[in-house]
Protein backbone atom coordinates (compact mmCIF):
# COMPACT_ATOMS: atom_id res chain seq x y z
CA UNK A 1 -92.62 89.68 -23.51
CA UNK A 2 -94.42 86.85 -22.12
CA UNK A 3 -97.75 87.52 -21.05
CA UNK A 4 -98.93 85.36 -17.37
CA UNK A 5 -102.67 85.17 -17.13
CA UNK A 6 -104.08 83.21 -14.30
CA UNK A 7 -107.53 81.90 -13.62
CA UNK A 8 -109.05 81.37 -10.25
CA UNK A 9 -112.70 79.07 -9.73
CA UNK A 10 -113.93 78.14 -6.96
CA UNK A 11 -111.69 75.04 -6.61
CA UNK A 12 -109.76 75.60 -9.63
CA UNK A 13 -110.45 72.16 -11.16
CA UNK A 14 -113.04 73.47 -14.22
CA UNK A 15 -110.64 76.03 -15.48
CA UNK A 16 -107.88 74.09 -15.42
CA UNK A 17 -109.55 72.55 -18.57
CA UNK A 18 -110.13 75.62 -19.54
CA UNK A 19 -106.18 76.63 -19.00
CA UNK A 20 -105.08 73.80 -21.35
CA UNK A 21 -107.45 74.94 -24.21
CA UNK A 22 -106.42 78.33 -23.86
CA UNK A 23 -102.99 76.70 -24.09
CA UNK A 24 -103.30 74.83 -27.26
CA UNK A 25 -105.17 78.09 -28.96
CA UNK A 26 -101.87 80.26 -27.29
CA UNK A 27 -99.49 77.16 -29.15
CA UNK A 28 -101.97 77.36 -32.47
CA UNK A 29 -101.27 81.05 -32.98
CA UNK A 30 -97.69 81.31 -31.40
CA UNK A 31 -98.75 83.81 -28.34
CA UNK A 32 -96.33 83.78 -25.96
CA UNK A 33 -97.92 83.20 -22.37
CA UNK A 34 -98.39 81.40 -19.54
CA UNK A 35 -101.57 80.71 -17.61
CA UNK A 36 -102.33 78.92 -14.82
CA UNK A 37 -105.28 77.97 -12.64
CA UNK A 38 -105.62 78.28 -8.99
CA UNK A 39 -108.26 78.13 -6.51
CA UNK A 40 -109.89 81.23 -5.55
CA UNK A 41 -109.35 80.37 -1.52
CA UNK A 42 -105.61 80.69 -2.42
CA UNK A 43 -105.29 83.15 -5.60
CA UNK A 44 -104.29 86.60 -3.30
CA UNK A 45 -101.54 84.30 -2.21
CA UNK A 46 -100.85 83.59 -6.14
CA UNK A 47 -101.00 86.77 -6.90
CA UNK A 48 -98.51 87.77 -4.73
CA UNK A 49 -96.32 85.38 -5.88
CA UNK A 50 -96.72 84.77 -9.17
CA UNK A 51 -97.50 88.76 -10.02
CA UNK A 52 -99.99 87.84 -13.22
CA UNK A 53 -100.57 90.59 -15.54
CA UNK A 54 -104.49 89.72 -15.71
CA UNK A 55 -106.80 87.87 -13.39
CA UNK A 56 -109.93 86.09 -15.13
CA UNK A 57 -112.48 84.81 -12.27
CA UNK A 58 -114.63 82.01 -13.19
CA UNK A 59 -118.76 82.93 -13.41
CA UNK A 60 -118.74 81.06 -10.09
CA UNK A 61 -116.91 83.05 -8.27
CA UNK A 62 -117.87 86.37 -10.00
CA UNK A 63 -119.40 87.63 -6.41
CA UNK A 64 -115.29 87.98 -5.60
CA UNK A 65 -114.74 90.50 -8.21
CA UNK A 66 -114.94 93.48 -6.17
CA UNK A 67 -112.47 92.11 -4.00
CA UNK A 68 -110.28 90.97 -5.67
CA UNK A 69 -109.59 94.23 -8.06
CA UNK A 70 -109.40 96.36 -4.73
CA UNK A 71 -106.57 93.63 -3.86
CA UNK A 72 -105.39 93.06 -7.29
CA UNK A 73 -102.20 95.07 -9.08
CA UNK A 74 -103.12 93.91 -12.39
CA UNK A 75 -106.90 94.14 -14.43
CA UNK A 76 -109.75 91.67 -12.97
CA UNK A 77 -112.80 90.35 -14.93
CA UNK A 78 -115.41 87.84 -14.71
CA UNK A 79 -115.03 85.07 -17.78
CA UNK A 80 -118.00 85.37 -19.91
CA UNK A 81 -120.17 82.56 -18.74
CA UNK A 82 -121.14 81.34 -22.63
CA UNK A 83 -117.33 81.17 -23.18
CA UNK A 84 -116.50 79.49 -19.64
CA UNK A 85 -119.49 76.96 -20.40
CA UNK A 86 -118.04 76.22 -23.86
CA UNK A 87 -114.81 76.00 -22.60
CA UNK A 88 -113.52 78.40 -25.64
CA UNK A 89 -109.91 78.80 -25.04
CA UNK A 90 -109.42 81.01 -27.70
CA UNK A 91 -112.48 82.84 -26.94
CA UNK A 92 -110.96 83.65 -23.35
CA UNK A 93 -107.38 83.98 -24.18
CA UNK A 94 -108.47 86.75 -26.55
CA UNK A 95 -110.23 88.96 -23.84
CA UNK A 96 -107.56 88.11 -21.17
CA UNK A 97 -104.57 89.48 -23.62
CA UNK A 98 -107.01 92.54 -24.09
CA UNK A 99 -107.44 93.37 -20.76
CA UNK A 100 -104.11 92.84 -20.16
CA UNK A 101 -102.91 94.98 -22.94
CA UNK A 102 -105.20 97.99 -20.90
């Protein structure tokens, strides 16, 4: 069963990068997901449309947490701000499959 993850930043233009390196780890060790990024202005929208089974916030917009778990039907966390900085893909896609597997 495929797996959607989706990221929201503040304007969701830093983890996109970080969407397609999570990607190409996904591809390197044949995990089927999907991810996206979206804004965090428009991710309750996403999430109501696009019903993720994880939501990873960006260290920017960790003040949003709160919020969004109360709002949220699926887990919420705050990307470690090392692995965001580092852009670690696989780093990221690990916890986001764990938290998802909760």
């Amino acid at each position: 069963m495929t797996k959607k993850i989706m990221l929201a930043c503040s304007a969701g233009m830093s983890t996109s990068l970080l969407v397609n390196k999570m990607k190409q780890a996904a591809e390197d060790s044949g995990t089927d997901v999907e991810i996206f990024a979206t804004a965090a202005a428009d991710a309750l929208a996403k999430l109501d449309s696009e019903h993720p089974d994880v939501l990873m916030l960006g260290p920017q917009v960790k003040y949003m947490l709160e919020e969004f778990q109360k709002s949220a039907a699926c887990p919420v966390a705050v990307i470690n701000m090392r692995d965001y900085g580092l852009m670690n893909g696989p780093k990221v896609l690990k916890d986001a499959l764990a938290l998802a597997d909760k």
